[in-house]
PDB file of N, CA and C in Angstrom:
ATOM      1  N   UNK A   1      81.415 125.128  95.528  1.00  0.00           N
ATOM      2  CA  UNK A   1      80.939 124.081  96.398  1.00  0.00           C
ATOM      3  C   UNK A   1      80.772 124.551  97.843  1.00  0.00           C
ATOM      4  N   UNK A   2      81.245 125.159  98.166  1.00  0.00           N
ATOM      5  CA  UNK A   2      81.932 125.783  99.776  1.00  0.00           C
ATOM      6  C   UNK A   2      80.731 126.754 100.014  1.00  0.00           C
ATOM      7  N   UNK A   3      79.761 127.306  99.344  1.00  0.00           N
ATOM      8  CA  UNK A   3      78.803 127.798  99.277  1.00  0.00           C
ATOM      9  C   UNK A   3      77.295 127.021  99.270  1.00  0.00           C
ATOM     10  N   UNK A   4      77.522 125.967  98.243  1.00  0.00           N
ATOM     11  CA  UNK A   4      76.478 125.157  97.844  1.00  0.00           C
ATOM     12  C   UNK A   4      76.334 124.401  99.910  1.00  0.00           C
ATOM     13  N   UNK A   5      77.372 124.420 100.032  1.00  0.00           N
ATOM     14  CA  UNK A   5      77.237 123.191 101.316  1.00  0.00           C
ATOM     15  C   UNK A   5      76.931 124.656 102.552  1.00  0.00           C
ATOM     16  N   UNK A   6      76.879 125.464 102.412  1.00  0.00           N
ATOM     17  CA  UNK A   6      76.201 126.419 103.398  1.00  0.00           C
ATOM     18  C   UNK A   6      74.364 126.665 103.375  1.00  0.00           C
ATOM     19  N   UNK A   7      74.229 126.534 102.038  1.00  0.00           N
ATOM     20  CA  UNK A   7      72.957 126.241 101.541  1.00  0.00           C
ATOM     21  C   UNK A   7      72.491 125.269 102.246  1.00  0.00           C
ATOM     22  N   UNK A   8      73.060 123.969 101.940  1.00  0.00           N
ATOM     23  CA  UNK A   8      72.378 123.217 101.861  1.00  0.00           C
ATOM     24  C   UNK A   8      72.640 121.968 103.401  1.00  0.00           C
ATOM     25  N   UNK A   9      71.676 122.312 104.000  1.00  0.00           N
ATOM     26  CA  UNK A   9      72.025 121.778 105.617  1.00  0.00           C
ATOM     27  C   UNK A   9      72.570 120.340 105.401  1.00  0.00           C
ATOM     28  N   UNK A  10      72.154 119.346 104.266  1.00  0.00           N
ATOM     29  CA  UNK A  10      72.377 117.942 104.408  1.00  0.00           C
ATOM     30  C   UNK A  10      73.532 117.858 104.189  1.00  0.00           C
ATOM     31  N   UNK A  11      74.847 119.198 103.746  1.00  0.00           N
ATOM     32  CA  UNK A  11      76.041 118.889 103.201  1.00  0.00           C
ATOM     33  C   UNK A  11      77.139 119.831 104.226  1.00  0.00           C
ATOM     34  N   UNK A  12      76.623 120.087 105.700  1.00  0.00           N
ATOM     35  CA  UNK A  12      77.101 120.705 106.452  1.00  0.00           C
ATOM     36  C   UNK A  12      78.851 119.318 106.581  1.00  0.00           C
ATOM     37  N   UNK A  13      79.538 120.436 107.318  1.00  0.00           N
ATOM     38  CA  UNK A  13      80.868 120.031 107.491  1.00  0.00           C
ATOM     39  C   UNK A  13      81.265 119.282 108.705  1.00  0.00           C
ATOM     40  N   UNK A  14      82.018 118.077 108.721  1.00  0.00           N
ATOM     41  CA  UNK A  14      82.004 117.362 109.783  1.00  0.00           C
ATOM     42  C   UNK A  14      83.111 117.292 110.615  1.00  0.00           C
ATOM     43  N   UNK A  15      83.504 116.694 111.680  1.00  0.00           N
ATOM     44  CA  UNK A  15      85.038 116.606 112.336  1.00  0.00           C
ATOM     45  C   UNK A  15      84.784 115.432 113.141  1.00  0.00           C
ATOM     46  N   UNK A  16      85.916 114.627 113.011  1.00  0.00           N
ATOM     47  CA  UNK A  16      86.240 113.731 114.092  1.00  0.00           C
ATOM     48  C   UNK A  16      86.592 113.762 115.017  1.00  0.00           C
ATOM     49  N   UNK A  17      85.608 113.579 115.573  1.00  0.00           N
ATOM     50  CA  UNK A  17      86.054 113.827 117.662  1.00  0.00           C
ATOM     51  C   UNK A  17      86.700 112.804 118.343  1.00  0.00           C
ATOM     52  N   UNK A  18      86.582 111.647 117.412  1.00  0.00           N
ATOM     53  CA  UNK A  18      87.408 110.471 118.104  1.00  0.00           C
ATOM     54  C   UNK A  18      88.615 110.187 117.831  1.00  0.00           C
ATOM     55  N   UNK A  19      89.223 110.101 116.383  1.00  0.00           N
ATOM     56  CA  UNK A  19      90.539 110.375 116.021  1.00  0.00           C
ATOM     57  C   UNK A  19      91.268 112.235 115.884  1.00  0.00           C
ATOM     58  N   UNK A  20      91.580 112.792 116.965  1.00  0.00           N
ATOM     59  CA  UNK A  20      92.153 113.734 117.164  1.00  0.00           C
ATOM     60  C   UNK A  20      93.072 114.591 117.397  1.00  0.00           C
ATOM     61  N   UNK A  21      93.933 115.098 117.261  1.00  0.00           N
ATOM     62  CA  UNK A  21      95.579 115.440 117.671  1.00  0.00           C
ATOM     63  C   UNK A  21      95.829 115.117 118.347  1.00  0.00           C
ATOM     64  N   UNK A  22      95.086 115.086 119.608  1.00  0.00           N
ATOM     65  CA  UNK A  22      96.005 114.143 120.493  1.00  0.00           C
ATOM     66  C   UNK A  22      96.079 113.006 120.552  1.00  0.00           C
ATOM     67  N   UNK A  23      94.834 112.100 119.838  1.00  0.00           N
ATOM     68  CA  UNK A  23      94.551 110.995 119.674  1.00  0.00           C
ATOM     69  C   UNK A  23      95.884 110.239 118.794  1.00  0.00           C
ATOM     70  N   UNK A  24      96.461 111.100 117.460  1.00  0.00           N
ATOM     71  CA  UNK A  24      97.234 111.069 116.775  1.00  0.00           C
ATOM     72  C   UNK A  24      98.492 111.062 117.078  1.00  0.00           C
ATOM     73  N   UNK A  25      99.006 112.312 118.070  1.00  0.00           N
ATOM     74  CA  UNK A  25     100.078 112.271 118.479  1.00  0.00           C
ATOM     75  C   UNK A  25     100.505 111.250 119.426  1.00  0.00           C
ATOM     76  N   UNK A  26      99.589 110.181 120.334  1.00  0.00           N
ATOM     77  CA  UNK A  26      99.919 109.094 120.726  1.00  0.00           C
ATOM     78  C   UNK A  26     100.906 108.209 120.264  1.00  0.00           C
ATOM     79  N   UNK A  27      99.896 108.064 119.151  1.00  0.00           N
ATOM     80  CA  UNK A  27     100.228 106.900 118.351  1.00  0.00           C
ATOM     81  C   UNK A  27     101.189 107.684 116.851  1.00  0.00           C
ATOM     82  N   UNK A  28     101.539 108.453 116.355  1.00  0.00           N
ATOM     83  CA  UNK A  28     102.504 108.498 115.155  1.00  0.00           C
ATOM     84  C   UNK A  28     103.965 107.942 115.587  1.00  0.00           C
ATOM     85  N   UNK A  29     104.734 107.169 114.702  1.00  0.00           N
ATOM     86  CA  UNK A  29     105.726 107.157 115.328  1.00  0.00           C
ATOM     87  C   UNK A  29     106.932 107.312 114.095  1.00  0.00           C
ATOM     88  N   UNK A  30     107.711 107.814 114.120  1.00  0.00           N
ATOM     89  CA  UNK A  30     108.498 107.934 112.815  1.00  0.00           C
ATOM     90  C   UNK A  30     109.550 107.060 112.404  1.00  0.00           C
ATOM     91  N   UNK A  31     109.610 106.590 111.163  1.00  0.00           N
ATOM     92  CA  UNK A  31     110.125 105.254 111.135  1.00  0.00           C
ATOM     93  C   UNK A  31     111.728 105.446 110.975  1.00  0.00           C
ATOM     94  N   UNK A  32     111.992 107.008 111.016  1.00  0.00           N
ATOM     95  CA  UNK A  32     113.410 107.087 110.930  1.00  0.00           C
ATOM     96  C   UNK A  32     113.836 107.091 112.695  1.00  0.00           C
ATOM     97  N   UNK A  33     113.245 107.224 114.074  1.00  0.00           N
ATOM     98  CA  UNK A  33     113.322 107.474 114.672  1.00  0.00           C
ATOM     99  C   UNK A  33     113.846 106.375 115.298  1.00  0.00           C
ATOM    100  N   UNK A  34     113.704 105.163 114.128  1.00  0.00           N
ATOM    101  CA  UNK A  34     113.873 103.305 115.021  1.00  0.00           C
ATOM    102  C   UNK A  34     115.113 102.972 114.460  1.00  0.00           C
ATOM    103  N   UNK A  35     116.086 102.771 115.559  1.00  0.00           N
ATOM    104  CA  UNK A  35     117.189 102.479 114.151  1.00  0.00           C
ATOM    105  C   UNK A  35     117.418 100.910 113.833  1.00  0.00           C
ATOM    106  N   UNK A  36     116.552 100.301 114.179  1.00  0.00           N
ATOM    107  CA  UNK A  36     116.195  98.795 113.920  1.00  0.00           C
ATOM    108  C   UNK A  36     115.468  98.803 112.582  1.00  0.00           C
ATOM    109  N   UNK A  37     114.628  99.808 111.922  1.00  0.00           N
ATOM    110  CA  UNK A  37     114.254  99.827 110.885  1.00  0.00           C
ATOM    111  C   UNK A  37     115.113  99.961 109.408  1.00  0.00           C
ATOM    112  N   UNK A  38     114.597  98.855 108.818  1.00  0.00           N
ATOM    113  CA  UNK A  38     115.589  98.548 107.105  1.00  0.00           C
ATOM    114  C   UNK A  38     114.206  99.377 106.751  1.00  0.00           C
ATOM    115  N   UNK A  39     114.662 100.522 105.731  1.00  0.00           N
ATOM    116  CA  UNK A  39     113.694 100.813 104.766  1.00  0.00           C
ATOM    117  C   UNK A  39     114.247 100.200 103.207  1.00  0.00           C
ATOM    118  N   UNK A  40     115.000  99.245 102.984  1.00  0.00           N
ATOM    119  CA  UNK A  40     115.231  98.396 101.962  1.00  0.00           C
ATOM    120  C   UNK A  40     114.183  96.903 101.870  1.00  0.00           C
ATOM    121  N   UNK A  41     113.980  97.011 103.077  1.00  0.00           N
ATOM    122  CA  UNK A  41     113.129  95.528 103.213  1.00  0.00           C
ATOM    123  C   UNK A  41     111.742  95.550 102.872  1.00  0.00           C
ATOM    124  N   UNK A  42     111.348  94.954 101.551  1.00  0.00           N
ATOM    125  CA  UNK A  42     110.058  95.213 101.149  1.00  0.00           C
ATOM    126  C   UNK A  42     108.976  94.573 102.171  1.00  0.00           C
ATOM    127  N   UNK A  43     109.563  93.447 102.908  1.00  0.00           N
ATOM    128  CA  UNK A  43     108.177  92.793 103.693  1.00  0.00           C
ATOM    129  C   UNK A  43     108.167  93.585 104.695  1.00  0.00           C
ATOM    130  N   UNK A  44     109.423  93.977 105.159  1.00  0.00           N
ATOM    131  CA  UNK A  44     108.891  94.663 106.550  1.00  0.00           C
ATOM    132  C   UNK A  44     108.222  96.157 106.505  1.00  0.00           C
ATOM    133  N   UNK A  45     108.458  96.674 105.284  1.00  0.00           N
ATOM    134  CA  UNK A  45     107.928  98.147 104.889  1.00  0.00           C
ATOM    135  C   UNK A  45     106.368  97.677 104.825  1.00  0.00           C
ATOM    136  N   UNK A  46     106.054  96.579 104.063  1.00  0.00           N
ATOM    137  CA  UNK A  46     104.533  96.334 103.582  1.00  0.00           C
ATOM    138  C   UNK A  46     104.061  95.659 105.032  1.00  0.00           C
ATOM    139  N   UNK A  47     104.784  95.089 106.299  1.00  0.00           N
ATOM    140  CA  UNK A  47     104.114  95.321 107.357  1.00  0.00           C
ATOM    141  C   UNK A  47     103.850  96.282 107.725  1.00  0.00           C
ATOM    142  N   UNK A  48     104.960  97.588 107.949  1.00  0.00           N
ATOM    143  CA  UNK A  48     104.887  98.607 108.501  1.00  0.00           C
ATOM    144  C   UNK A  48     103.482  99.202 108.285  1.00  0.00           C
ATOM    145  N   UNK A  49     103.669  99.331 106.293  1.00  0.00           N
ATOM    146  CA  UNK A  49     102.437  99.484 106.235  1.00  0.00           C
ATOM    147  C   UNK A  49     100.816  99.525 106.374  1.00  0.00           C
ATOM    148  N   UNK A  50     100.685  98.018 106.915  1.00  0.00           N
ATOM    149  CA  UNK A  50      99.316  98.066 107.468  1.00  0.00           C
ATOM    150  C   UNK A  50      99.324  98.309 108.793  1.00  0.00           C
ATOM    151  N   UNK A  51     100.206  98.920 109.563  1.00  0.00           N
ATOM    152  CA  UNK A  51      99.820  98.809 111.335  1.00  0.00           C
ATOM    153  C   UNK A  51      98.818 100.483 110.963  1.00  0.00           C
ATOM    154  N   UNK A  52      98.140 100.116 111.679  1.00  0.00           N
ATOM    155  CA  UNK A  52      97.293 101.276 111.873  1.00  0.00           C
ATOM    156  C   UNK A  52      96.290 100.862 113.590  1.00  0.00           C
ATOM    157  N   UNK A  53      96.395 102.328 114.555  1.00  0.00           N
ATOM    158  CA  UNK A  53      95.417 101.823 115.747  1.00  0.00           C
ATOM    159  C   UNK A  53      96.661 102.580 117.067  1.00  0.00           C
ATOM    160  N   UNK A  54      97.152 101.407 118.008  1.00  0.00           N
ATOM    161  CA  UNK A  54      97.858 101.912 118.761  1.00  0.00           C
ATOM    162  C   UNK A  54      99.889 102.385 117.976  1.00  0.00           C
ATOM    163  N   UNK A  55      99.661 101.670 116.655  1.00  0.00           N
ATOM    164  CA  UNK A  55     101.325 102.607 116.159  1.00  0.00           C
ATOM    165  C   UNK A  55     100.530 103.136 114.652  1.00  0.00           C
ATOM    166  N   UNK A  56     101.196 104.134 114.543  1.00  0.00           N
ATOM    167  CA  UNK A  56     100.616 104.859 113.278  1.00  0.00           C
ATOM    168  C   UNK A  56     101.962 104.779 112.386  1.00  0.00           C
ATOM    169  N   UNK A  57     102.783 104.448 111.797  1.00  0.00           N
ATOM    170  CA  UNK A  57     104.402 104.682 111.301  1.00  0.00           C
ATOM    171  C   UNK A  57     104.456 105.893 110.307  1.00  0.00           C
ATOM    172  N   UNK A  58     105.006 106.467 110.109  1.00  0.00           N
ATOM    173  CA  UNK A  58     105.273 107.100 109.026  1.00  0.00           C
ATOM    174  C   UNK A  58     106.695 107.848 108.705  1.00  0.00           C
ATOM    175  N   UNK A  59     106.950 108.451 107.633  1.00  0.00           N
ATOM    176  CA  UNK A  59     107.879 108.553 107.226  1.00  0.00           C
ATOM    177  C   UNK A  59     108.101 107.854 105.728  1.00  0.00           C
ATOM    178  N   UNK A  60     109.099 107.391 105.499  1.00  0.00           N
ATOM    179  CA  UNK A  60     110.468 106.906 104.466  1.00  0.00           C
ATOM    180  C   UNK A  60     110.173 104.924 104.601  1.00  0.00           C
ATOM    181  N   UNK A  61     108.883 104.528 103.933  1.00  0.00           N
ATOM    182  CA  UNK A  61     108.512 103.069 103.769  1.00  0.00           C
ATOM    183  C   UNK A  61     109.592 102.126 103.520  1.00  0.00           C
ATOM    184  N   UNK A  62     109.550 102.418 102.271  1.00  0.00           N
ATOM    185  CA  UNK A  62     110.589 102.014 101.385  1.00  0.00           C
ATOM    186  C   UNK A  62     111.311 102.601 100.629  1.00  0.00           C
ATOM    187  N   UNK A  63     113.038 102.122 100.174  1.00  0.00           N
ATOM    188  CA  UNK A  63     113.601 102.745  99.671  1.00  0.00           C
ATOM    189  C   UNK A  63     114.247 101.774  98.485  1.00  0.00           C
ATOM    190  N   UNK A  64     114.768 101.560  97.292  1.00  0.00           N
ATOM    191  CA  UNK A  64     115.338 100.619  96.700  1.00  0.00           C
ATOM    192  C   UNK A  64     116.646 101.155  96.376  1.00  0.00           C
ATOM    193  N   UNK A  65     117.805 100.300  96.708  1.00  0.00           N
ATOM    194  CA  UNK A  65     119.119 100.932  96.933  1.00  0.00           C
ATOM    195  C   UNK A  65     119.698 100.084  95.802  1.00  0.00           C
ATOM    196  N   UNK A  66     118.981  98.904  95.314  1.00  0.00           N
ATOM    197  CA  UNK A  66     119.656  98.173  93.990  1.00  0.00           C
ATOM    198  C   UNK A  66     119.557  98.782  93.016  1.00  0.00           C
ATOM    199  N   UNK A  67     118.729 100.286  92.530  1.00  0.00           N
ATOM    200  CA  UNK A  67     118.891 100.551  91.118  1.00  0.00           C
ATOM    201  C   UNK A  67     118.919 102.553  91.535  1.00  0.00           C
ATOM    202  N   UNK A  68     119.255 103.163  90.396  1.00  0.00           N
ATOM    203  CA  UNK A  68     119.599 104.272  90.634  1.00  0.00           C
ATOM    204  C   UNK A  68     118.013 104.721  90.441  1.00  0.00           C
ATOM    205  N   UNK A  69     118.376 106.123  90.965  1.00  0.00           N
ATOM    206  CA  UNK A  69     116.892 106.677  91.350  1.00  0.00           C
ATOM    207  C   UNK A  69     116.658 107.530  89.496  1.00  0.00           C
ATOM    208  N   UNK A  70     115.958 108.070  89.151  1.00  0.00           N
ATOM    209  CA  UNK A  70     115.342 108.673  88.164  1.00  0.00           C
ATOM    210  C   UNK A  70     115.902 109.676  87.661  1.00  0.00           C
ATOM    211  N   UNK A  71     116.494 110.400  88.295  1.00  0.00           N
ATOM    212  CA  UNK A  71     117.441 111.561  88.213  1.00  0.00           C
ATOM    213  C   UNK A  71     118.588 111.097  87.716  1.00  0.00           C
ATOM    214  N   UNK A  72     119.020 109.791  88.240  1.00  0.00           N
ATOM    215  CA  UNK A  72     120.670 109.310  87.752  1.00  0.00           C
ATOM    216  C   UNK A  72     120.482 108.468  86.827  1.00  0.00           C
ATOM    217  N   UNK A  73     118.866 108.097  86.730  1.00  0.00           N
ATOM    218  CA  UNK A  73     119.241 107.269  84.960  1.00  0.00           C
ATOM    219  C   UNK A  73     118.364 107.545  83.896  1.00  0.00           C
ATOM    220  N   UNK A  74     117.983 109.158  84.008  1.00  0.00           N
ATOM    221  CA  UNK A  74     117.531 109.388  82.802  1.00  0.00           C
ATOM    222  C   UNK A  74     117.846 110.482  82.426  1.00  0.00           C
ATOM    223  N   UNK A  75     118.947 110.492  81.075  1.00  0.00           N
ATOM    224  CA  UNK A  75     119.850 111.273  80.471  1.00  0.00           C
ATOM    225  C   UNK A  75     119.299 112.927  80.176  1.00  0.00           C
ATOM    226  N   UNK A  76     118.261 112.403  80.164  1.00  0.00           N
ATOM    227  CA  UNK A  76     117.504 113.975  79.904  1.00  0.00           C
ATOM    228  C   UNK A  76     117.727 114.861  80.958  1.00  0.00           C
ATOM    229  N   UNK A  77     117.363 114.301  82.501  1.00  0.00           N
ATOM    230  CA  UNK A  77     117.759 115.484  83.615  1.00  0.00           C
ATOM    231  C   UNK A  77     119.160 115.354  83.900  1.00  0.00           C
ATOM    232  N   UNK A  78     120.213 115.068  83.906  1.00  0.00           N
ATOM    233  CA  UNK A  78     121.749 115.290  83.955  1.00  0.00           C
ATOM    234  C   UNK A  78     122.074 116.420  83.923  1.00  0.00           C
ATOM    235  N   UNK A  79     121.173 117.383  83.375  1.00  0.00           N
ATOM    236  CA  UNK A  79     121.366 119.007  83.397  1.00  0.00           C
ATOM    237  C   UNK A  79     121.039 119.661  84.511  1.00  0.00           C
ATOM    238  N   UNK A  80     119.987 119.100  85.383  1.00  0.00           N
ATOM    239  CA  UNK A  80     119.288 119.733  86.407  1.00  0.00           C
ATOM    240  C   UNK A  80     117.685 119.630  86.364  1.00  0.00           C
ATOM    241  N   UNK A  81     116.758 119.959  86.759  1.00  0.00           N
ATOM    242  CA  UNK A  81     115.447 120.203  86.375  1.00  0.00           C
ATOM    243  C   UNK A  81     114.939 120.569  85.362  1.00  0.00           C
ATOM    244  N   UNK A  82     113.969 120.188  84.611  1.00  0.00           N
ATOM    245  CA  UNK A  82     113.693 120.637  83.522  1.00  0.00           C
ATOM    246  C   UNK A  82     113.085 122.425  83.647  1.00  0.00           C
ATOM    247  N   UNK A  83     111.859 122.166  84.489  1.00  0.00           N
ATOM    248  CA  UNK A  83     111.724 123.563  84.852  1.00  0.00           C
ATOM    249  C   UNK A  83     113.017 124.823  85.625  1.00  0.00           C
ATOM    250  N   UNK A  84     113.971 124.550  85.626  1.00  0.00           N
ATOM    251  CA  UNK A  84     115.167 125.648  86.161  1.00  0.00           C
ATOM    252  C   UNK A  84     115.785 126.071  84.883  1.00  0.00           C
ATOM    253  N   UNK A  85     115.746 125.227  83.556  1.00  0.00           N
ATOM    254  CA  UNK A  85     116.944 125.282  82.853  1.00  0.00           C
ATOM    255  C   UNK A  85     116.230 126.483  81.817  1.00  0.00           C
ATOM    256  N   UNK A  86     117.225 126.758  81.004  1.00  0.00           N
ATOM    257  CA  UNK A  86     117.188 128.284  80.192  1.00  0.00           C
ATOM    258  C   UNK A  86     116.152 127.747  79.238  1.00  0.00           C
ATOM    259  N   UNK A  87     115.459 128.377  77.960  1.00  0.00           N
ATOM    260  CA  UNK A  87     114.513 128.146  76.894  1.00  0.00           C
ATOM    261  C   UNK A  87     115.349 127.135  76.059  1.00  0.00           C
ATOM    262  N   UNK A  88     116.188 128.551  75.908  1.00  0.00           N
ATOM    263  CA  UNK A  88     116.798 128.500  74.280  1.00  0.00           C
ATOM    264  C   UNK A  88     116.371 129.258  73.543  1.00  0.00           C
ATOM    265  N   UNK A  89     115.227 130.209  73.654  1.00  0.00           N
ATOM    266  CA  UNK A  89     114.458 130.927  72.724  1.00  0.00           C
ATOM    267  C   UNK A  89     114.644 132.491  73.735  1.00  0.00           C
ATOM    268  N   UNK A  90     114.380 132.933  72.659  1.00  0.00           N
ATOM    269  CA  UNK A  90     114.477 134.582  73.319  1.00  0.00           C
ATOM    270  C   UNK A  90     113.406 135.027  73.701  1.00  0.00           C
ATOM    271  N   UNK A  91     113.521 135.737  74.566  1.00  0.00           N
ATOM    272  CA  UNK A  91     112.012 136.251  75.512  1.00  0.00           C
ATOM    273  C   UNK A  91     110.925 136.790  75.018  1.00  0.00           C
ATOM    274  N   UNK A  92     111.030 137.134  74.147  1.00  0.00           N
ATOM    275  CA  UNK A  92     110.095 137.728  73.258  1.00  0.00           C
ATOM    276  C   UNK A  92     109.237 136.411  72.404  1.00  0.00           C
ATOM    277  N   UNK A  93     109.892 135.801  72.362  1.00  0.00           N
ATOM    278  CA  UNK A  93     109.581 134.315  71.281  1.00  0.00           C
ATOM    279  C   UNK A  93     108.077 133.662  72.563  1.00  0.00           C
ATOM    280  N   UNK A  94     108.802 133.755  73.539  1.00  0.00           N
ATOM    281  CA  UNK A  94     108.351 132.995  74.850  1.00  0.00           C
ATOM    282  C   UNK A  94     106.915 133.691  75.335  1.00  0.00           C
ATOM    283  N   UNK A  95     107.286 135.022  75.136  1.00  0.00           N
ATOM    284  CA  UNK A  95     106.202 135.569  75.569  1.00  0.00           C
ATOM    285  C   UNK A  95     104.567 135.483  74.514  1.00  0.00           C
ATOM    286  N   UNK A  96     105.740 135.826  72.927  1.00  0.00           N
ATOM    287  CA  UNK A  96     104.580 135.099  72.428  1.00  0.00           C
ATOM    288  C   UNK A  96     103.621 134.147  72.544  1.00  0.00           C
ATOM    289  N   UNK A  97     104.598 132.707  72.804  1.00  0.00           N
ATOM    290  CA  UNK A  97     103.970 131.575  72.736  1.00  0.00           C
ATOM    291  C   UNK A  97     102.876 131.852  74.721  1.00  0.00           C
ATOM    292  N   UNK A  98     103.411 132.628  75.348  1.00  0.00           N
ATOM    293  CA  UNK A  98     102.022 132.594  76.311  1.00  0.00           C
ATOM    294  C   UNK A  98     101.435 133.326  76.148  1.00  0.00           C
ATOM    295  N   UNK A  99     101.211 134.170  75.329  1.00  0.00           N
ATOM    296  CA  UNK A  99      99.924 134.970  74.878  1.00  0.00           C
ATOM    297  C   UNK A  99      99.139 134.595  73.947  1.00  0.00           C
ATOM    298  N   UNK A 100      99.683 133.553  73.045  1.00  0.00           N
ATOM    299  CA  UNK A 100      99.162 132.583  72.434  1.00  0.00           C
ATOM    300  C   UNK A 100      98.195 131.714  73.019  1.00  0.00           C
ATOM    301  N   UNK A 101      98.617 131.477  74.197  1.00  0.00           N
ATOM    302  CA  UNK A 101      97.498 130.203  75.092  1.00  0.00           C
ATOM    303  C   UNK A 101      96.831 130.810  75.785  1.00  0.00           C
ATOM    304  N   UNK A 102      96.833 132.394  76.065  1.00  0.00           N
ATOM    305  CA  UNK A 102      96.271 133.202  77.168  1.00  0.00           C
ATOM    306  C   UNK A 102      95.027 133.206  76.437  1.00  0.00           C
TER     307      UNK A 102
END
């Protein structure tokens, strides 16, 4: 594509001159930075959410502290990551199976 659009003048590359780093750095403001901010509070996160213009928010929206996160309630990762943990199969077995798909 990155070629096709050198070709082709109608698909030249654009930039915003009006929203700009500094334009940006005005206005970002980080929502851990407020310590008036609940990130438990769904209405005030889904305000947070639409301010866009003179405050930009970002960061950590929402958080839900009533139920455990994914890691603590599903029995399968209790071990750690799935991608860290050992086969079970011997290296040779393994290597097969990716030369198989190669």
């Amino acid at each position: 594509m990155p070629a096709q659009g050198r070709r082709n003048e109608g698909k030249a590359a654009t930039y915003n001159h009006d929203n700009t780093y500094a334009w940006f750095r005005e206005r970002v403001k980080k929502l851990e930075d407020d310590p008036s901010y609940d990130p438990s509070d769904w209405q005030g996160a889904m305000q947070k959410a639409l301010l866009w213009g003179d405050e930009i928010p970002i960061g950590k929206l929402f958080q839900r502290t009533d139920l455990p996160s994914l890691d603590q309630a599903e029995p399968v990762l209790e071990g750690g990551p799935i991608a860290l943990r050992k086969l079970g199969i011997s290296k040779e077995l393994a290597q097969e199976f990716v030369a198989e798909l190669m």
